[in-house]
N, C-alpha and C. Protein backbone atom coordinates (compact mmCIF):
# COMPACT_ATOMS: atom_id res chain seq x y z
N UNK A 1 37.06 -38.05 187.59
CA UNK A 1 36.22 -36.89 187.43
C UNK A 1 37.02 -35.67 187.85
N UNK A 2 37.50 -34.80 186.76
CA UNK A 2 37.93 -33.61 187.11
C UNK A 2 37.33 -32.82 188.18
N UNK A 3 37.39 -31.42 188.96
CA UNK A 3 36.79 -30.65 189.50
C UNK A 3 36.58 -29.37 188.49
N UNK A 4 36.82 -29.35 187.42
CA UNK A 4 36.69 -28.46 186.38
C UNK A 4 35.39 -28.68 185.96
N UNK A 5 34.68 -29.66 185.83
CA UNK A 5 33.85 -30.20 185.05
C UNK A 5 32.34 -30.38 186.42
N UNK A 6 32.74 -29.96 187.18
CA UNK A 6 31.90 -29.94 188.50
C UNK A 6 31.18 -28.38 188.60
N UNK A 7 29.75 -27.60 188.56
CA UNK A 7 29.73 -26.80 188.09
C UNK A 7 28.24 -26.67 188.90
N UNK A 8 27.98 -25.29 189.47
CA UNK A 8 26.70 -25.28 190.42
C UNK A 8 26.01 -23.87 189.80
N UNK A 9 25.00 -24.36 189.94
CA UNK A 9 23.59 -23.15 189.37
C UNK A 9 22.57 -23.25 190.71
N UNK A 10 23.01 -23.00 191.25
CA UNK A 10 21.82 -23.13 192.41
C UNK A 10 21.39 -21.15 192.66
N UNK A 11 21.49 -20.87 192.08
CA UNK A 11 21.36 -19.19 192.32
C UNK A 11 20.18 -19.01 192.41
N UNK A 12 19.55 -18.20 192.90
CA UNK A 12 18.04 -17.22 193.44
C UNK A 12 16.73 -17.59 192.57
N UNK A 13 17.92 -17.45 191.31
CA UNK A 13 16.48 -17.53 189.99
C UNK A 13 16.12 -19.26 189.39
N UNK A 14 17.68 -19.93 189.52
CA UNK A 14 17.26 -21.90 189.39
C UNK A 14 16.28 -22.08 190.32
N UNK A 15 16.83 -21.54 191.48
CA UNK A 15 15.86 -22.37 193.04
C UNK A 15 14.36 -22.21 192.38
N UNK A 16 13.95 -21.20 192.20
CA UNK A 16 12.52 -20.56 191.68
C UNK A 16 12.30 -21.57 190.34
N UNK A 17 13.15 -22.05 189.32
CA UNK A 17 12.42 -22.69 188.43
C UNK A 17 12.61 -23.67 188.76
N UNK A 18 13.46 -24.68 190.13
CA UNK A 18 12.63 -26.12 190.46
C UNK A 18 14.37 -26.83 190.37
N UNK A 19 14.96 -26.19 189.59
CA UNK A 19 16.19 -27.15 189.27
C UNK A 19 17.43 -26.49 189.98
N UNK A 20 18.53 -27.57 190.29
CA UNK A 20 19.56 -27.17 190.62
C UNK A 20 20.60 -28.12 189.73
N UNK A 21 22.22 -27.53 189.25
CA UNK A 21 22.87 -28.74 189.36
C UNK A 21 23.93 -28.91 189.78
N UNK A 22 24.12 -30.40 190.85
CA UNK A 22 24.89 -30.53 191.89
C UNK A 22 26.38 -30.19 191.63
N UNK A 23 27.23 -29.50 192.64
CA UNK A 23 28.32 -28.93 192.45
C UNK A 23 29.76 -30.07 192.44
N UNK A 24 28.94 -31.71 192.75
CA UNK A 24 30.12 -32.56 192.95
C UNK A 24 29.81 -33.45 192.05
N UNK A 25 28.65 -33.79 191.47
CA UNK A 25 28.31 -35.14 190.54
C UNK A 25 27.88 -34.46 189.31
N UNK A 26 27.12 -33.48 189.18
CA UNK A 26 26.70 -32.89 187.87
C UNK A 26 25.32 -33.05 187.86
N UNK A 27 24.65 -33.45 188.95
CA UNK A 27 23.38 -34.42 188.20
C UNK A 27 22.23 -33.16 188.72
N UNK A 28 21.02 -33.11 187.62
CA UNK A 28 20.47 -31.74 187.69
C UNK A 28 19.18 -32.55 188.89
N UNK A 29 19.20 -31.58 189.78
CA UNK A 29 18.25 -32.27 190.39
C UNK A 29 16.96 -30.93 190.98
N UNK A 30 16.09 -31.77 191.57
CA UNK A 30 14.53 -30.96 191.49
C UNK A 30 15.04 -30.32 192.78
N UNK A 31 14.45 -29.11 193.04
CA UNK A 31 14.77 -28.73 194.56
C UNK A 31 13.44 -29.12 195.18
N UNK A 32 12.31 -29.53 194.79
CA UNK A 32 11.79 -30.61 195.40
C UNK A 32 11.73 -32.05 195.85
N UNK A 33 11.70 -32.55 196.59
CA UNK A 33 12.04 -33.65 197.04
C UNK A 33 10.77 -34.85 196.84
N UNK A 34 11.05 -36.40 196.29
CA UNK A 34 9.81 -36.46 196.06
C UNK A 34 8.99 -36.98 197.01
N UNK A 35 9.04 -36.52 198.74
CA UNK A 35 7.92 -35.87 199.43
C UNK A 35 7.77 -34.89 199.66
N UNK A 36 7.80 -34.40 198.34
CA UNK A 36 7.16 -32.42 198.66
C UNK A 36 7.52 -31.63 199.23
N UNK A 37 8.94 -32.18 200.06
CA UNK A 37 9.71 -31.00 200.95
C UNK A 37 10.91 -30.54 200.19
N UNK A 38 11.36 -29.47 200.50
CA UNK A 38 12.52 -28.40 199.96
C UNK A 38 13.42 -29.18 200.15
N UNK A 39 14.55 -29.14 198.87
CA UNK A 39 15.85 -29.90 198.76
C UNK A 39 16.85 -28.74 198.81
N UNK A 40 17.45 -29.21 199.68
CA UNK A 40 19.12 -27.95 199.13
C UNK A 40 20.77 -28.97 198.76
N UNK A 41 20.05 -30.45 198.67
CA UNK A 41 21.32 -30.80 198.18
C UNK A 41 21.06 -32.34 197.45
N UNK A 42 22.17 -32.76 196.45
CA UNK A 42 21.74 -33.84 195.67
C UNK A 42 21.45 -35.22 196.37
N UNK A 43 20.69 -36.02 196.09
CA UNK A 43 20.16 -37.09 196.53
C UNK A 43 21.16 -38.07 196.12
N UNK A 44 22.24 -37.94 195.06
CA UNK A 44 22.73 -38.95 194.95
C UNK A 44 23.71 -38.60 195.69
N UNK A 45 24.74 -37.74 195.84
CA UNK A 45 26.17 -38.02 196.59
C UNK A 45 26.22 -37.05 197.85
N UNK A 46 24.89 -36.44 198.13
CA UNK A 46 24.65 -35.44 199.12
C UNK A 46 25.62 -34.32 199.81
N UNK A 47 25.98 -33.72 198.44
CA UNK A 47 26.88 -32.66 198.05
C UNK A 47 25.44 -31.30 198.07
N UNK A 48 26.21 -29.75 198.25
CA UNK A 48 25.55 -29.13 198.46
C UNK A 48 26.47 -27.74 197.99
N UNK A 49 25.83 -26.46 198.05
CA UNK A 49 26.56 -25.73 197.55
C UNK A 49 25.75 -24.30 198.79
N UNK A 50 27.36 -23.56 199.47
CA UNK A 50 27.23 -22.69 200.31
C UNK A 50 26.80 -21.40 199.64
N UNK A 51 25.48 -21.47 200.12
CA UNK A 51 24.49 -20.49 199.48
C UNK A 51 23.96 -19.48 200.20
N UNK A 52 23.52 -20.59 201.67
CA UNK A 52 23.15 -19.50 203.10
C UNK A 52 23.94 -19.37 204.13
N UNK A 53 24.15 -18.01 204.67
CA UNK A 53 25.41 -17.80 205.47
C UNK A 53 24.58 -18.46 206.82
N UNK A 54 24.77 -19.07 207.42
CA UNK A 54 24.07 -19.38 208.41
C UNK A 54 24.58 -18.46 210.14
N UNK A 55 25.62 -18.16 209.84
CA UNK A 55 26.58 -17.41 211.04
C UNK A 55 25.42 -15.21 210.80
N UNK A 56 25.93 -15.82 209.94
CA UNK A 56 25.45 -13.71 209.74
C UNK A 56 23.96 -13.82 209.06
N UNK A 57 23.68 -14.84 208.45
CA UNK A 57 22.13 -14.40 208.27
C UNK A 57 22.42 -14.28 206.86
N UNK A 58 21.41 -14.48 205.74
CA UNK A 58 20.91 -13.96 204.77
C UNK A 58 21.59 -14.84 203.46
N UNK A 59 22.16 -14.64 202.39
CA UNK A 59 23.07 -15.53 201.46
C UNK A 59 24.50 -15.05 201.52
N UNK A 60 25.16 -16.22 201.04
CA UNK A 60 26.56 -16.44 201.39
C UNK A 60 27.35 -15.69 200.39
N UNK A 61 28.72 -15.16 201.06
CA UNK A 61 29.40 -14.58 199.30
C UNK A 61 30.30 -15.94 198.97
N UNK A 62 30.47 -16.86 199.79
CA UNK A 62 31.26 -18.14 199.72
C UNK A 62 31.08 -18.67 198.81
N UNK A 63 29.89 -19.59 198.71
CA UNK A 63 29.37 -20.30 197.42
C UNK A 63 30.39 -21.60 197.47
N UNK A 64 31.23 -21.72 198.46
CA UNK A 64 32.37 -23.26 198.47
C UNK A 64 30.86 -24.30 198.30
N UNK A 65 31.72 -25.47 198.16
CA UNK A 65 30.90 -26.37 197.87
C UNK A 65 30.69 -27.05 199.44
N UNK A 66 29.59 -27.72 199.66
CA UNK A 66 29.72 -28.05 201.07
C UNK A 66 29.51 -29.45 201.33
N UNK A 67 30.56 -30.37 201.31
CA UNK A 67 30.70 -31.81 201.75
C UNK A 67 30.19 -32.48 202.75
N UNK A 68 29.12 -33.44 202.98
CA UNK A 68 28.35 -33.80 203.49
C UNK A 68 29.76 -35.03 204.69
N UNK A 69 29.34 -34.49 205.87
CA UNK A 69 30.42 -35.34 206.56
C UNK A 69 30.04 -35.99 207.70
N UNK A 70 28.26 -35.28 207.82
CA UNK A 70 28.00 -36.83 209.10
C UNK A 70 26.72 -36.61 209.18
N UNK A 71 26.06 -37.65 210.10
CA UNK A 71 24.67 -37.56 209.43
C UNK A 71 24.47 -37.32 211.63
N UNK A 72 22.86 -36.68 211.91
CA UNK A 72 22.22 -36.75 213.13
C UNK A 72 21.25 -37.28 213.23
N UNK A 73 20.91 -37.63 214.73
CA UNK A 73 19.60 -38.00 214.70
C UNK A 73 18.63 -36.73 215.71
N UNK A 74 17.88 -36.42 215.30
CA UNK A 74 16.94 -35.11 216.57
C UNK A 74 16.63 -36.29 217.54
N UNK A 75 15.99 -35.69 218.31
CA UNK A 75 15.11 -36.24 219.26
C UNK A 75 13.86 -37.36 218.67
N UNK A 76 13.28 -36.12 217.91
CA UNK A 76 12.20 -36.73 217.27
C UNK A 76 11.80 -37.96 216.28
N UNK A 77 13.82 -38.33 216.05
CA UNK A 77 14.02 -39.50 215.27
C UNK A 77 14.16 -39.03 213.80
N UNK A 78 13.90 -37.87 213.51
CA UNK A 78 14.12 -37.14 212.16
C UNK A 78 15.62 -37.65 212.23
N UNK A 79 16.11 -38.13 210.73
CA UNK A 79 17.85 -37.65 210.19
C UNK A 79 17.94 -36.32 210.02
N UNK A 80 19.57 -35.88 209.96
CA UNK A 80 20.07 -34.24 209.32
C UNK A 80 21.07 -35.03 208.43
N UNK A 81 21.45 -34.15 207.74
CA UNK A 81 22.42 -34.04 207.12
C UNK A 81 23.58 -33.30 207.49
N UNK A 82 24.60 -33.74 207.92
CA UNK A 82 25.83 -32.38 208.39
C UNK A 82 26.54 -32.03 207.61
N UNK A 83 27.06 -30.57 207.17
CA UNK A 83 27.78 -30.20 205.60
C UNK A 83 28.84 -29.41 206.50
N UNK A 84 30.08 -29.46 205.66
CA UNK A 84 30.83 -28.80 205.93
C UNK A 84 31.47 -27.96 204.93
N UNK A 85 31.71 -26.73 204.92
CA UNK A 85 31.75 -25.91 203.70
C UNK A 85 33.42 -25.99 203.45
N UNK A 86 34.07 -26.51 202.17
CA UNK A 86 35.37 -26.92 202.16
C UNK A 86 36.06 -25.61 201.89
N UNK A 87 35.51 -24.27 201.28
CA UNK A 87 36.19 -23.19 201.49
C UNK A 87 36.47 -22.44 202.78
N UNK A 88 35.54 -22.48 203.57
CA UNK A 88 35.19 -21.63 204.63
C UNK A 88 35.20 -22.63 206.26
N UNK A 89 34.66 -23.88 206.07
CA UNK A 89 34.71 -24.79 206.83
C UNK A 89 33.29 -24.14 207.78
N UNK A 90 32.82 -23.65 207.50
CA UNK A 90 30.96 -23.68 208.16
C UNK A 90 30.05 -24.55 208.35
N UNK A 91 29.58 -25.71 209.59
CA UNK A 91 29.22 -25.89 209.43
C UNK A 91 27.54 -25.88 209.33
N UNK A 92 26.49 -26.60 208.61
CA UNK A 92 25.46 -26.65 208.77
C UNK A 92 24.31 -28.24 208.43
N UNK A 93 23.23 -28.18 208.88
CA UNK A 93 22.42 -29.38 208.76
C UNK A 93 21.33 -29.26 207.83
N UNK A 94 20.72 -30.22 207.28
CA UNK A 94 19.53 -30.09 206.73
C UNK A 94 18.86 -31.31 206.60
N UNK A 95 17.82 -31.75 206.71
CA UNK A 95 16.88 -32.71 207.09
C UNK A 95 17.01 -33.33 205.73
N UNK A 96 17.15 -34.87 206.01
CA UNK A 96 16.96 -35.81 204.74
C UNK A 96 15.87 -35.95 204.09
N UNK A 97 15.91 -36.56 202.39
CA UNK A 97 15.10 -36.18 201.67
C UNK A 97 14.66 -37.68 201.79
N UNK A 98 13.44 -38.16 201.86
CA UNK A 98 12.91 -39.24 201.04
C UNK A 98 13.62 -40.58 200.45
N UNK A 99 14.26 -39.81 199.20
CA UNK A 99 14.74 -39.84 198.12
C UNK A 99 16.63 -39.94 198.00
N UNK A 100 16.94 -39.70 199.22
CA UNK A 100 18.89 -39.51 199.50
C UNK A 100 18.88 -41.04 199.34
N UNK A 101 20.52 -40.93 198.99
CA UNK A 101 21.00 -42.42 198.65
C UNK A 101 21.34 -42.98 200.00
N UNK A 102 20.48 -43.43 200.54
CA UNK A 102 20.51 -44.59 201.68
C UNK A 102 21.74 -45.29 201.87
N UNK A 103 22.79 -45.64 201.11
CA UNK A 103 24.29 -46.45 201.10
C UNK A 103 25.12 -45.07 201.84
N UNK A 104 25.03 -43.88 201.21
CA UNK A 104 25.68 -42.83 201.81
C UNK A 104 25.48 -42.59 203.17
N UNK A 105 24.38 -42.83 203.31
CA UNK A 105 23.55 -42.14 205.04
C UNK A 105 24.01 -43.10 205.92
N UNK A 106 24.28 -44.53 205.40
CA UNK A 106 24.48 -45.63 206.45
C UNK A 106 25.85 -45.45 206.95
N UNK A 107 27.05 -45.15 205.37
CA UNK A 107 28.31 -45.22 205.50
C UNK A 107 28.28 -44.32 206.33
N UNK A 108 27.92 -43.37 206.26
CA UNK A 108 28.42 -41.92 207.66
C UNK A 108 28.06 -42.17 209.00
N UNK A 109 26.58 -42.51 209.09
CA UNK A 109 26.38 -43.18 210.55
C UNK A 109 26.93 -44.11 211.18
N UNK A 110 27.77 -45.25 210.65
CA UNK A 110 28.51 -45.90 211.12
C UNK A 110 30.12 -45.73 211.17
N UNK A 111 30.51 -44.43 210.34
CA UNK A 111 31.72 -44.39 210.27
C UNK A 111 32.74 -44.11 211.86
N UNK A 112 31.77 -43.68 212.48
CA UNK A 112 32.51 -43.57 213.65
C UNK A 112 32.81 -45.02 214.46
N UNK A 113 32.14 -45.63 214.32
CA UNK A 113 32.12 -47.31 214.99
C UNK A 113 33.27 -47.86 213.97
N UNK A 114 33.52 -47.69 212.79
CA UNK A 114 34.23 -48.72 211.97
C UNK A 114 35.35 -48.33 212.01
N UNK A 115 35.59 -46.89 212.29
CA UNK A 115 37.08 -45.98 212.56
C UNK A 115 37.24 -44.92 213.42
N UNK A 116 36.60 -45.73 214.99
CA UNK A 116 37.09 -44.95 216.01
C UNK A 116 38.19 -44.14 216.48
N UNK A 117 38.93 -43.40 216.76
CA UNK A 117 39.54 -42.45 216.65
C UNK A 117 40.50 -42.83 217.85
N UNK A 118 40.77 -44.08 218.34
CA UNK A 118 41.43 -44.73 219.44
C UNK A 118 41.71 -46.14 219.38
N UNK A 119 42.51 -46.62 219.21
CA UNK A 119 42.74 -48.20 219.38
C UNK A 119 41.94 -49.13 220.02
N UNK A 120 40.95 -50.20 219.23
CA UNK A 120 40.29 -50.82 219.73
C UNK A 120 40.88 -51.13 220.53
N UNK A 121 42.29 -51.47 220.63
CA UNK A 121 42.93 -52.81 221.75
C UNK A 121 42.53 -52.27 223.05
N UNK A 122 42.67 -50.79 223.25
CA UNK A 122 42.97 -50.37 224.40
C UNK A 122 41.78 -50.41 225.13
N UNK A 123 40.46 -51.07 224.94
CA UNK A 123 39.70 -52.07 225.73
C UNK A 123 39.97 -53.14 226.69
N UNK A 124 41.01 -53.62 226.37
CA UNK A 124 41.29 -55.13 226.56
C UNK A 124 42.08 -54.65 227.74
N UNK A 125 42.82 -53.44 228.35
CA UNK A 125 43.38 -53.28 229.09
C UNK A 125 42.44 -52.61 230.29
N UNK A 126 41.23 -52.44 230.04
CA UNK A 126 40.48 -51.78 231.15
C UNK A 126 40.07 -52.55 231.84
């Protein structure tokens, strides 16, 4: 899949008619979610597109695409979503949809356990 062929409409006036389409898979998706809550990114590869400046307030002149790179848990047991904006490197969260591809959400929550950032061995010496 080229990045030529990767292409985002998420602008002021899509959001308002319901549709967006995703800036990494192509796939046109509802900015409703189907539990009735606000979507700002695709359900299938949970790609997103830097729209709100979150540092200064208001919309972004960036528009980078923003790569989904780890998932949270609140307090309350709610998931986030963590994005990282690949032009600008900003990050931000947004609450999972319903509807997100569940294989994605797992791979990220466990990615830290499967490729800790330190040599398992060096257990064995404590």
């Amino acid at each position: 899949m080229s990045s030529t062929n990767k292409t985002f409409s998420n602008t002021p006036n899509t959001v308002l008619a319901g549709t967006f389409a995703c800036v990494w898979c192509g796939l046109t998706v509802s900015a409703a979610a189907g539990d009735g809550t606000r979507r700002n990114h695709c359900p299938s590869c949970l790609h997103s597109q830097h729209v709100l400046d979150h540092v200064e307030g208001g919309l972004s002149a960036c528009q980078g695409r923003m790569s989904p790179i780890s998932v949270a848990v609140l307090r309350t047991g709610d998931w986030m979503v963590i994005h990282r904006c690949v032009h600008c490197d900003e990050l931000t969260s947004s609450p999972i949809c319903a509807d997100d591809n569940q294989l994605i959400l797992i791979r990220m929550a466990v990615r830290p356990l499967a490729q800790p950032p330190f040599p398992l061995e060096a257990f064995g010496d404590l």
